[in-house]
Protein backbone atom coordinates (compact mmCIF):
# COMPACT_ATOMS: atom_id res chain seq x y z
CA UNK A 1 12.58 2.21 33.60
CA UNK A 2 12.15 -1.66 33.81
CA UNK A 3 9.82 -3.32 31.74
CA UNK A 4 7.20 -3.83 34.29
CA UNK A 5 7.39 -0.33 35.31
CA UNK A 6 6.38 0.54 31.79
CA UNK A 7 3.20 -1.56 31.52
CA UNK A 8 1.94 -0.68 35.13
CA UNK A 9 2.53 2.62 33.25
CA UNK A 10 0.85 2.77 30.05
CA UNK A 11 -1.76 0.50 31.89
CA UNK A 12 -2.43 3.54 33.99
CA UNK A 13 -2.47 5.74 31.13
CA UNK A 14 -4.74 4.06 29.29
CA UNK A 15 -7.63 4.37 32.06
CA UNK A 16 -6.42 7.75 32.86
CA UNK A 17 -5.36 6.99 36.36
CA UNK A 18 -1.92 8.61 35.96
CA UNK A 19 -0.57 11.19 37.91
CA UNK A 20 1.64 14.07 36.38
CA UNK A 21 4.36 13.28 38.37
CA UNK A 22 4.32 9.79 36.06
CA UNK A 23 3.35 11.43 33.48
CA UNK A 24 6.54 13.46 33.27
CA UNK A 25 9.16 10.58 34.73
CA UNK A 26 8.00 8.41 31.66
CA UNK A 27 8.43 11.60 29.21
CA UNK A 28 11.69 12.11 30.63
CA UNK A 29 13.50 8.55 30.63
CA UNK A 30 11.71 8.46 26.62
CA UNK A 31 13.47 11.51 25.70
CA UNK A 32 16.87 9.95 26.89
CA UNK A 33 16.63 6.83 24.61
CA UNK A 34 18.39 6.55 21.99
CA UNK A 35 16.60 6.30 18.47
CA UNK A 36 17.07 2.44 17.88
CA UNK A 37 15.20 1.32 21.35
CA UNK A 38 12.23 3.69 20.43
CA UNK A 39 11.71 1.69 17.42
CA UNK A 40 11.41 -1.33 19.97
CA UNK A 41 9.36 0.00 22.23
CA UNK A 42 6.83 1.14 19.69
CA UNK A 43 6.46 -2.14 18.24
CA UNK A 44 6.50 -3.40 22.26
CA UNK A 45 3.69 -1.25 23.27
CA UNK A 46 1.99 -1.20 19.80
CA UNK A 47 1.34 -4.77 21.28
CA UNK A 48 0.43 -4.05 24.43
CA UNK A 49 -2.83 -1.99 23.67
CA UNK A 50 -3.44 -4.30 20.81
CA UNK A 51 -4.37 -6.77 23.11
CA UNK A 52 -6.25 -4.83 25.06
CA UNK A 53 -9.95 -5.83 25.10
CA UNK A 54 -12.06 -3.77 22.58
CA UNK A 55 -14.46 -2.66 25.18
CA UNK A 56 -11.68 -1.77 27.53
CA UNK A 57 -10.06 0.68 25.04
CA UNK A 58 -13.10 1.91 23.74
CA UNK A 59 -14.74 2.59 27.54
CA UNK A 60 -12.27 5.21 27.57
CA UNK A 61 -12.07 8.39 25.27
CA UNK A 62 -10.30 10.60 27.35
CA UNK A 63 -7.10 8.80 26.14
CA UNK A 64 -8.39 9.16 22.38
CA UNK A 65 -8.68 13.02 23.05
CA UNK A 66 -5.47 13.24 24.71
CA UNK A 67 -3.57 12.44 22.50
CA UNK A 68 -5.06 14.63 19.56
CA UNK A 69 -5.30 17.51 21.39
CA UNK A 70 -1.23 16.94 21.77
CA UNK A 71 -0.66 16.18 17.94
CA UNK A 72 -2.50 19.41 16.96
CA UNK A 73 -0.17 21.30 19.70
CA UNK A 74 2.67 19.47 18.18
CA UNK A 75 1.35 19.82 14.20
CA UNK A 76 2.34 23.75 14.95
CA UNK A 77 5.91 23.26 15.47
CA UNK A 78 8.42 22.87 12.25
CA UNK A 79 9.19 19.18 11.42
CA UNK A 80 10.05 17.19 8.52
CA UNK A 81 10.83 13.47 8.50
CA UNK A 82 13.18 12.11 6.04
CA UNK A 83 15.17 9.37 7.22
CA UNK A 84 14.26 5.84 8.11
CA UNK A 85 15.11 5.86 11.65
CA UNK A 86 13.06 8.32 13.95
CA UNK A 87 15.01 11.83 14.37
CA UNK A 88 14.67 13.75 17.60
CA UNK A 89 11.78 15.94 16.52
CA UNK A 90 9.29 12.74 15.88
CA UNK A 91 10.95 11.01 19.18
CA UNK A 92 9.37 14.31 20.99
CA UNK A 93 5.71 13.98 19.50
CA UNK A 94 5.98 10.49 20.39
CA UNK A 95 6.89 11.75 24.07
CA UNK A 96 4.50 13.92 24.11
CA UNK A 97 1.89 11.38 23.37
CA UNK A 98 3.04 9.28 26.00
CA UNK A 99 1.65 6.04 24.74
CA UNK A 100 4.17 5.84 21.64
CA UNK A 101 1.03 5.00 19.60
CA UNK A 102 -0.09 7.20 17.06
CA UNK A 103 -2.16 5.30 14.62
CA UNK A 104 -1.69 2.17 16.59
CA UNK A 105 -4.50 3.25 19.63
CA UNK A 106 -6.18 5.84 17.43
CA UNK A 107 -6.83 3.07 15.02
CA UNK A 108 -8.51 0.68 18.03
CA UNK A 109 -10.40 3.40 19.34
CA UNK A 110 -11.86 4.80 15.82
CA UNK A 111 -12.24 0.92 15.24
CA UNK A 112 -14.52 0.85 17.95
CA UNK A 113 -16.64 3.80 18.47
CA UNK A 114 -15.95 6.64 15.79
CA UNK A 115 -16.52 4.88 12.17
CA UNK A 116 -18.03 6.87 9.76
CA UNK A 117 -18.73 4.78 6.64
CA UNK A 118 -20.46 7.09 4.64
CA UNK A 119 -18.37 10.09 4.93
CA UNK A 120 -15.02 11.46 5.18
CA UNK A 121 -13.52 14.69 5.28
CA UNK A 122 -16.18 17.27 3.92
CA UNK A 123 -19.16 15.20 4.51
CA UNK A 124 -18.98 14.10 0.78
CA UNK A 125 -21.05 11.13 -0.13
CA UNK A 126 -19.19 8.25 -0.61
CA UNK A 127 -19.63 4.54 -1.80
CA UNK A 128 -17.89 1.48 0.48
CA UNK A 129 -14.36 0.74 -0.92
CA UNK A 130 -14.12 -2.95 0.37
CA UNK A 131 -10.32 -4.52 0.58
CA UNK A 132 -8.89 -7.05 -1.53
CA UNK A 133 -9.04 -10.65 -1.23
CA UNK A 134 -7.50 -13.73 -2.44
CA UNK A 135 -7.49 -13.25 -6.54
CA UNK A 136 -5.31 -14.18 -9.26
CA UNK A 137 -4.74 -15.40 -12.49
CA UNK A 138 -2.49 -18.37 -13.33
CA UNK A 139 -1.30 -18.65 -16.57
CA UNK A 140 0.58 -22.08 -17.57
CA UNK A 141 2.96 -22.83 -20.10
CA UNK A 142 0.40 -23.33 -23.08
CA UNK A 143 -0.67 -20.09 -22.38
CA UNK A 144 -3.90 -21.05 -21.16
CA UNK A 145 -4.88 -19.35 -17.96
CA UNK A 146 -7.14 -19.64 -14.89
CA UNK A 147 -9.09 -17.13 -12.57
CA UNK A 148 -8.12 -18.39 -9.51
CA UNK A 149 -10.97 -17.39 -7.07
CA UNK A 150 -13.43 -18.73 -9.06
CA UNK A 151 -11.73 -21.78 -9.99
CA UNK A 152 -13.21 -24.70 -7.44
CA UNK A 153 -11.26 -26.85 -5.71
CA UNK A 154 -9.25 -30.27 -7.02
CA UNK A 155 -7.02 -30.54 -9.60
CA UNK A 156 -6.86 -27.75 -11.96
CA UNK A 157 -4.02 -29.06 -14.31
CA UNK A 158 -1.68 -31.68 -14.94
CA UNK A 159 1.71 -30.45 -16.75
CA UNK A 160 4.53 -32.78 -17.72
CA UNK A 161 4.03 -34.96 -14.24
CA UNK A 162 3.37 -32.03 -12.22
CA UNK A 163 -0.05 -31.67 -10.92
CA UNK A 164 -1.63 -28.34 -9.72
CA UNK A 165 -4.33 -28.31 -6.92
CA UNK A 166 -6.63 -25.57 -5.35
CA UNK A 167 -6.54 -26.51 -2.12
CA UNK A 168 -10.38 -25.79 0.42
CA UNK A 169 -8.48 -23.14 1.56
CA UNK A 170 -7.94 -21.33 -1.17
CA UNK A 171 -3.96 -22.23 -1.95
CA UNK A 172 -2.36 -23.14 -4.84
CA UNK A 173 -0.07 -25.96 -4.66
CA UNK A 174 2.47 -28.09 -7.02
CA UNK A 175 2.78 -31.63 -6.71
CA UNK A 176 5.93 -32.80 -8.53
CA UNK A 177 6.45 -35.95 -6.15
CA UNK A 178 5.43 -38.07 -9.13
CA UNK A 179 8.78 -39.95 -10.62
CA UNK A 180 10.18 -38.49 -13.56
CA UNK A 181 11.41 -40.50 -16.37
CA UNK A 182 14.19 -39.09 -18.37
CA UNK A 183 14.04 -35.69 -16.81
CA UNK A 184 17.32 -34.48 -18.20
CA UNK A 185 15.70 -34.36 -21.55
CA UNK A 186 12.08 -32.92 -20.92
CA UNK A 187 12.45 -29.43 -21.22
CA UNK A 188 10.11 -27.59 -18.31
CA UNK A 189 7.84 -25.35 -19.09
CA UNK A 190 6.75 -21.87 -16.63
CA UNK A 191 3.40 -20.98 -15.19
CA UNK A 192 2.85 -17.35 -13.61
CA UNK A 193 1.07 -16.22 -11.24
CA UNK A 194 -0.35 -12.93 -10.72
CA UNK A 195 -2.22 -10.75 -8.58
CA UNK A 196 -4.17 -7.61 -9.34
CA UNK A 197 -4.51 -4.22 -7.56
CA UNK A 198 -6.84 -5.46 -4.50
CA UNK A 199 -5.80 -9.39 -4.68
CA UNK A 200 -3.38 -11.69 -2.85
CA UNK A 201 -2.38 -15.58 -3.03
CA UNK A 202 -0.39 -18.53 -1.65
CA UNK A 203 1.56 -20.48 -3.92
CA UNK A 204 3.34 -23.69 -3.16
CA UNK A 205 6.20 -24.15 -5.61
CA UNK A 206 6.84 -27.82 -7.13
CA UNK A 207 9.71 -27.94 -4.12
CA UNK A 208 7.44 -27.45 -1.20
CA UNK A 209 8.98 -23.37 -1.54
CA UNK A 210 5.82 -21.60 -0.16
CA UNK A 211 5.35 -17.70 -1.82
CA UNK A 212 2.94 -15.42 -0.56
CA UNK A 213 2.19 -12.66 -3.34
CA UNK A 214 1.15 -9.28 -2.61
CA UNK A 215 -1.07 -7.24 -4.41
CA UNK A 216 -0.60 -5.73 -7.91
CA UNK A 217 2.36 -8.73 -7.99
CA UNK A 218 3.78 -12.00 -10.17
CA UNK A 219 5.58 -14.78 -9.96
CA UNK A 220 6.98 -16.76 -12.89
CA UNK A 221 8.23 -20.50 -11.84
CA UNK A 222 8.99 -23.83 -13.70
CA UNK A 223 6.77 -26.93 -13.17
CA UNK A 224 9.24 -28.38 -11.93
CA UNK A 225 12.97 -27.25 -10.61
CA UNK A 226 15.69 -29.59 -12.17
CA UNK A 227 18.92 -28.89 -12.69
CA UNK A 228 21.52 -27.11 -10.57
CA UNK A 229 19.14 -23.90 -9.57
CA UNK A 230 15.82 -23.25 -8.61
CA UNK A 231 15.08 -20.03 -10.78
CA UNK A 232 11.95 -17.82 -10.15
CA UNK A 233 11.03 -14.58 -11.26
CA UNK A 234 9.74 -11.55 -9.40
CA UNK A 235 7.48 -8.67 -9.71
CA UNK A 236 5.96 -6.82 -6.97
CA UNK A 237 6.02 -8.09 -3.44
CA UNK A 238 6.53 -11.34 -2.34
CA UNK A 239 7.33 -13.45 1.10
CA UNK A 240 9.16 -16.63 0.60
CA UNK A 241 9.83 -19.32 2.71
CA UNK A 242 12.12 -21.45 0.81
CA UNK A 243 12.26 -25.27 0.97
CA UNK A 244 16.06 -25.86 2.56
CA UNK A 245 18.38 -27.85 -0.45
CA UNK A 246 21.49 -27.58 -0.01
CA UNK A 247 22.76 -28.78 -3.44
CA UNK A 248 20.22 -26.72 -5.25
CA UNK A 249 20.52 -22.69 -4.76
CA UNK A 250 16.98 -20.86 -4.80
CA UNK A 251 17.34 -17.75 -6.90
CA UNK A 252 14.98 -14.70 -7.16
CA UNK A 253 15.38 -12.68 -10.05
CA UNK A 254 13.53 -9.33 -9.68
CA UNK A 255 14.41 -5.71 -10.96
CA UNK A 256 17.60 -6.70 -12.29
CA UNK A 257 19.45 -8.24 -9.35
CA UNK A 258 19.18 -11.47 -7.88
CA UNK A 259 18.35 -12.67 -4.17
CA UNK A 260 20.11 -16.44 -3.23
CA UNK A 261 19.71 -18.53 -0.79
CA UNK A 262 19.36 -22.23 -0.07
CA UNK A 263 16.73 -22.36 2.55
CA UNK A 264 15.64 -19.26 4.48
CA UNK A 265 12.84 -16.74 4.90
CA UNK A 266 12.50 -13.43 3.53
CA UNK A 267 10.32 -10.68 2.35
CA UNK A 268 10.86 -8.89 -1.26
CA UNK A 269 9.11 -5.59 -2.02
CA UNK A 270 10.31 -4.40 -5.59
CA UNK A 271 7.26 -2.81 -7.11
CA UNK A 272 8.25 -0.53 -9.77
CA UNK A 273 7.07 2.57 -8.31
CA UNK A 274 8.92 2.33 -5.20
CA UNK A 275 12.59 3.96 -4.86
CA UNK A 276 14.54 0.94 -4.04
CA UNK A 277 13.97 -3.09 -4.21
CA UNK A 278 14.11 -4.48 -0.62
CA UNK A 279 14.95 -7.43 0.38
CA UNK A 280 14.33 -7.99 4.42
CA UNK A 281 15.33 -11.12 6.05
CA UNK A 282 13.59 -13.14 8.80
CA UNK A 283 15.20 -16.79 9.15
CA UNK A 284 18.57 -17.94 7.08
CA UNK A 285 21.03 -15.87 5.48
CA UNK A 286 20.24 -14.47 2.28
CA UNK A 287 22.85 -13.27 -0.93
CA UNK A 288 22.29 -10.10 -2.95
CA UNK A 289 23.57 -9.80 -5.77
CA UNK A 290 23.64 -6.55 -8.55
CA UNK A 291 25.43 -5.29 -11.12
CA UNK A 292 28.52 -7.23 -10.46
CA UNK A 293 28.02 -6.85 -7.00
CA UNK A 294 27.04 -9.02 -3.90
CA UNK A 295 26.32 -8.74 -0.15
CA UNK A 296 24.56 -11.22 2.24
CA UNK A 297 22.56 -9.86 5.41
CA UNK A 298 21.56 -12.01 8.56
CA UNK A 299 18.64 -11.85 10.38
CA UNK A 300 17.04 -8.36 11.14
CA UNK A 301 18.88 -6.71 8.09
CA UNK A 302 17.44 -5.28 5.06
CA UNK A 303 19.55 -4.95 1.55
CA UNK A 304 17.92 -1.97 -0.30
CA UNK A 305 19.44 -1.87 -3.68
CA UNK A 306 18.77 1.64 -6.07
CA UNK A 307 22.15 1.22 -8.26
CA UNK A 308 24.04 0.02 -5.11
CA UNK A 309 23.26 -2.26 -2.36
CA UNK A 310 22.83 -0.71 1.03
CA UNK A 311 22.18 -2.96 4.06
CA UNK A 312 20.33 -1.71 7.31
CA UNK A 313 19.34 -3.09 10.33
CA UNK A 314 15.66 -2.90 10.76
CA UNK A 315 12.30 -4.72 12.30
CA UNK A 316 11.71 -7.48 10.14
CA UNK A 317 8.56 -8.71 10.92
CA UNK A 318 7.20 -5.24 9.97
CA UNK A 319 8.08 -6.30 6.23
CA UNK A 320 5.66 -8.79 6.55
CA UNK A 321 2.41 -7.22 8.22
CA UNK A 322 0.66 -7.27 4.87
CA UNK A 323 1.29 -11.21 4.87
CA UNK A 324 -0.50 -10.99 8.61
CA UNK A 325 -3.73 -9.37 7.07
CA UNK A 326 -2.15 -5.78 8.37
CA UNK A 327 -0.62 -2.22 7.29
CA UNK A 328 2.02 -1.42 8.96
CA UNK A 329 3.29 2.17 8.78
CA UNK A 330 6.74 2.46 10.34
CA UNK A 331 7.76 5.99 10.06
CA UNK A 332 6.72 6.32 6.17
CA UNK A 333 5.32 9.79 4.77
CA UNK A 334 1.75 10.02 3.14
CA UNK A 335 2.93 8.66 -0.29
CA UNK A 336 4.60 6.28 0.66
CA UNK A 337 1.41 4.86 2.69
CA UNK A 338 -1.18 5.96 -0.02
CA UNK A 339 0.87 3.42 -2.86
CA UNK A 340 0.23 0.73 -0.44
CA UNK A 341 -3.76 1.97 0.15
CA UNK A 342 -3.90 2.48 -4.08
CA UNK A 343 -2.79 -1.49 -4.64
CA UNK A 344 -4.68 -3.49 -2.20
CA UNK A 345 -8.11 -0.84 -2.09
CA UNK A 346 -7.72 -1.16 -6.44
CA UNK A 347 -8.10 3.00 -6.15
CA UNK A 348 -6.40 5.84 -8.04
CA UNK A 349 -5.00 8.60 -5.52
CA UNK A 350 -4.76 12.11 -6.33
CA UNK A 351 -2.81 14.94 -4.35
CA UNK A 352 -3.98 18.53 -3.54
CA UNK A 353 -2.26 21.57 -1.98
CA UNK A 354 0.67 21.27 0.19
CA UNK A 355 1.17 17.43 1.83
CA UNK A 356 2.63 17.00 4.87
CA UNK A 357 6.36 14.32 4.78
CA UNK A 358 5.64 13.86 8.29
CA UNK A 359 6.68 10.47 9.20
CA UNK A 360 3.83 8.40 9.85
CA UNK A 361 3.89 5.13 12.64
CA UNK A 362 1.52 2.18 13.48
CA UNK A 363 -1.28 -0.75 12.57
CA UNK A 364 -4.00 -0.75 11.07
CA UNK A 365 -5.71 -4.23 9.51
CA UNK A 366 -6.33 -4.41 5.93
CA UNK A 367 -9.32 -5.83 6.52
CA UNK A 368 -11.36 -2.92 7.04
CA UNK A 369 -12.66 -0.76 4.35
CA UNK A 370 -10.84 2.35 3.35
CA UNK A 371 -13.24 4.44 4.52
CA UNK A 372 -12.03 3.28 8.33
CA UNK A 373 -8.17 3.05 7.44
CA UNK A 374 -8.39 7.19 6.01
CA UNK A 375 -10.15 7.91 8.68
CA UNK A 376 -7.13 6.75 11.35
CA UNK A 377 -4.75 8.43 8.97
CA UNK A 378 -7.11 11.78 9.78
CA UNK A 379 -7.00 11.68 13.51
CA UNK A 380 -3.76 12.50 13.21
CA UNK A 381 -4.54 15.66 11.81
CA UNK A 382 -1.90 16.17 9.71
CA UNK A 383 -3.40 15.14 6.37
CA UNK A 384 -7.63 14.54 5.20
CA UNK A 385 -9.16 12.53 2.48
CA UNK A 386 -12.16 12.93 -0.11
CA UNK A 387 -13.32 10.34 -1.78
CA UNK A 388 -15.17 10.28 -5.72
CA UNK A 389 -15.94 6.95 -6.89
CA UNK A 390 -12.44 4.90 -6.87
CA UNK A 391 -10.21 8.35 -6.65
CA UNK A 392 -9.06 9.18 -3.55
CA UNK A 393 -8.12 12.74 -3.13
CA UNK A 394 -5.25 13.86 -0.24
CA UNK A 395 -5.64 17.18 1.22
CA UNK A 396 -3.53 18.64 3.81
């Protein structure tokens, strides 16, 4: 089935105009994929009813049912997903879907028409959990430090040459361009920055290296990179696009291994509650290196290191939907998903009964408030939420 083919399809499908007939040809040429293109066309057709007009997608319920009325079919059947890439059992409920969307069109319908900000799951009363926002703390090398989102804009400090700006829009940047005199000598001193559960910010190192940080994360940087290396630290999540020097390695130090490259961009996730540090490259070519051991990925590949360093082949602009203002949830189970809700919502998260390790797929923005993002996880049906104060209970 050719690519137009598909979207006359699932443009069909969407405004229930299908016939069966369709309905089962499309089934049938899914099931005979193999498990690396339905990773691609999820992420394809994620797209496509992304950009759907609101109205258009929520002028049409039918679809909404549809589909869970064929999860809860499907929830009765035995299934457990463990691995990474999408085993045949998942590849079915996908199938049986026929839209390969999941959270993706439940989220834009729920969006639209079904949000329920004052309850969730058993009707319990519940305050509005907003998302987090751009807040941090920088702390120079005097130990002073700074709140960051109340900090106005201009010049916030001026450190052995280097001067550090807010910017209007909210970044913080490092302007080393000044000349040094007898730099070999001055000894540099760090700043860090960090983010708390619920924040974010943009850094711009003193070589025009532009960081992202996640939330709950920290960065530790000189004032100004001389030398033969540019040296950060790392802890949490961070995107990096690195300023290209070709005499002067950038190196990431985080969890006791080291990411290097000389100009490239990549995405690190190495929170300490997470099984393995990841290191997922967009643009470049990127060395790991731990524990007396080193491998460099290209373009698409991810180096996962948990004592050794295993390298996969994987979607790498999903790494970075947080740094696009989205979750993205590419076949993770409920954990997995809830650490990521706990850090940017600032929540605890507490587990009842029997949850399911169902793999879970699809968008939803981190703008909304938690309320809205539980609520997609729920029309699933495989898992339901209660909410007291900032604890977030999971129930199956």
């Amino acid at each position: 089935m050719d690519e137009i083919a598909r979207n006359n399809f699932l443009k069909k499908f969407s405004e229930n105009r299908h016939t069966e007939q369709e309905h089962k040809a499309f089934i049938k040429w899914l099931e005979s994929l193999p498990d690396e293109e339905v990773d691609a066309l999820l992420e394809q057709y994620g797209d496509f009813f992304k950009n759907l007009p609101d109205q258009e997608t929520a002028n049409h319920p039918e679809l909404l049912a549809k589909i869970e009325a064929q999860l809860d079919a499907a929830e009765n059947e035995e299934s457990q997903y463990h691995s990474i890439r999408p085993k045949t059992q998942f590849k079915k409920l996908i199938a049986i879907a026929a839209s390969i969307l999941l959270l993706i069109t439940v989220g834009i319908v729920f969006r639209n028409s079904l949000i329920k900000e004052q309850t969730i799951a058993n009707n319990t009363k519940v305050n509005k959990i907003t998302p987090g926002g751009n807040k941090a703390v920088l702390t120079l090398a005097d130990g002073s430090q700074i709140v960051l989102e109340s900090a106005k804009k201009g010049v916030l400090a001026n450190q052995q040459n280097s001067i550090v700006n807010k910017t209007a829009d909210g970044k913080l940047v490092y302007d080393a361009s000044k000349k040094q005199q007898d730099n070999k000598q001055l000894q540099y001193g760090y700043n860090t920055i960090s983010t708390p559960n619920g924040g974010q910010y943009q850094v711009v190192l003193p070589d025009g290296t532009v960081v992202w940080l996640n939330a709950a994360s920290s960065l530790k940087f000189p004032v100004a990179f001389t030398g033969k290396e540019r040296n950060v630290e790392l802890s949490g999540e961070g995107y990096f696009e690195v300023a290209k020097n070709k005499v002067m390695p950038f190196r990431v130090t985080v969890n006791h291994s080291t990411v290097e490259v000389l100009g490239t961009h990549f995405n690190i996730m190495g929170y300490a509650d997470e099984k393995s540090t990841n290191t997922t490259l967009l643009e470049g070519s990127v060395k790991i290196i731990s524990s007396n051991k080193q491998k460099l990925i290209v373009p698409g590949e991810q180096a996962r290191v948990n004592g050794e360093i295993e390298v996969a082949k994987v979607n790498a602009t999903q790494a970075v939907e947080w740094k696009n203002g989205n979750f993205n949830f590419s076949h993770e189970n409920i954990e997995t998903i809830m650490r990521k809700v706990a850090r940017w919502y600032n929540v605890t998260v507490q587990y009842q009964g029997t949850i399911t390790n169902e793999g879970f797929v699809g968008t939803v923005p981190r703008s909304e408030n938690i309320t809205e993002v539980l609520n997609a996880l729920e029309l699933t049906g495989l898992v339901h939420f209660k909410i007291i104060e900032r604890r977030v209970i999971v129930m199956p």
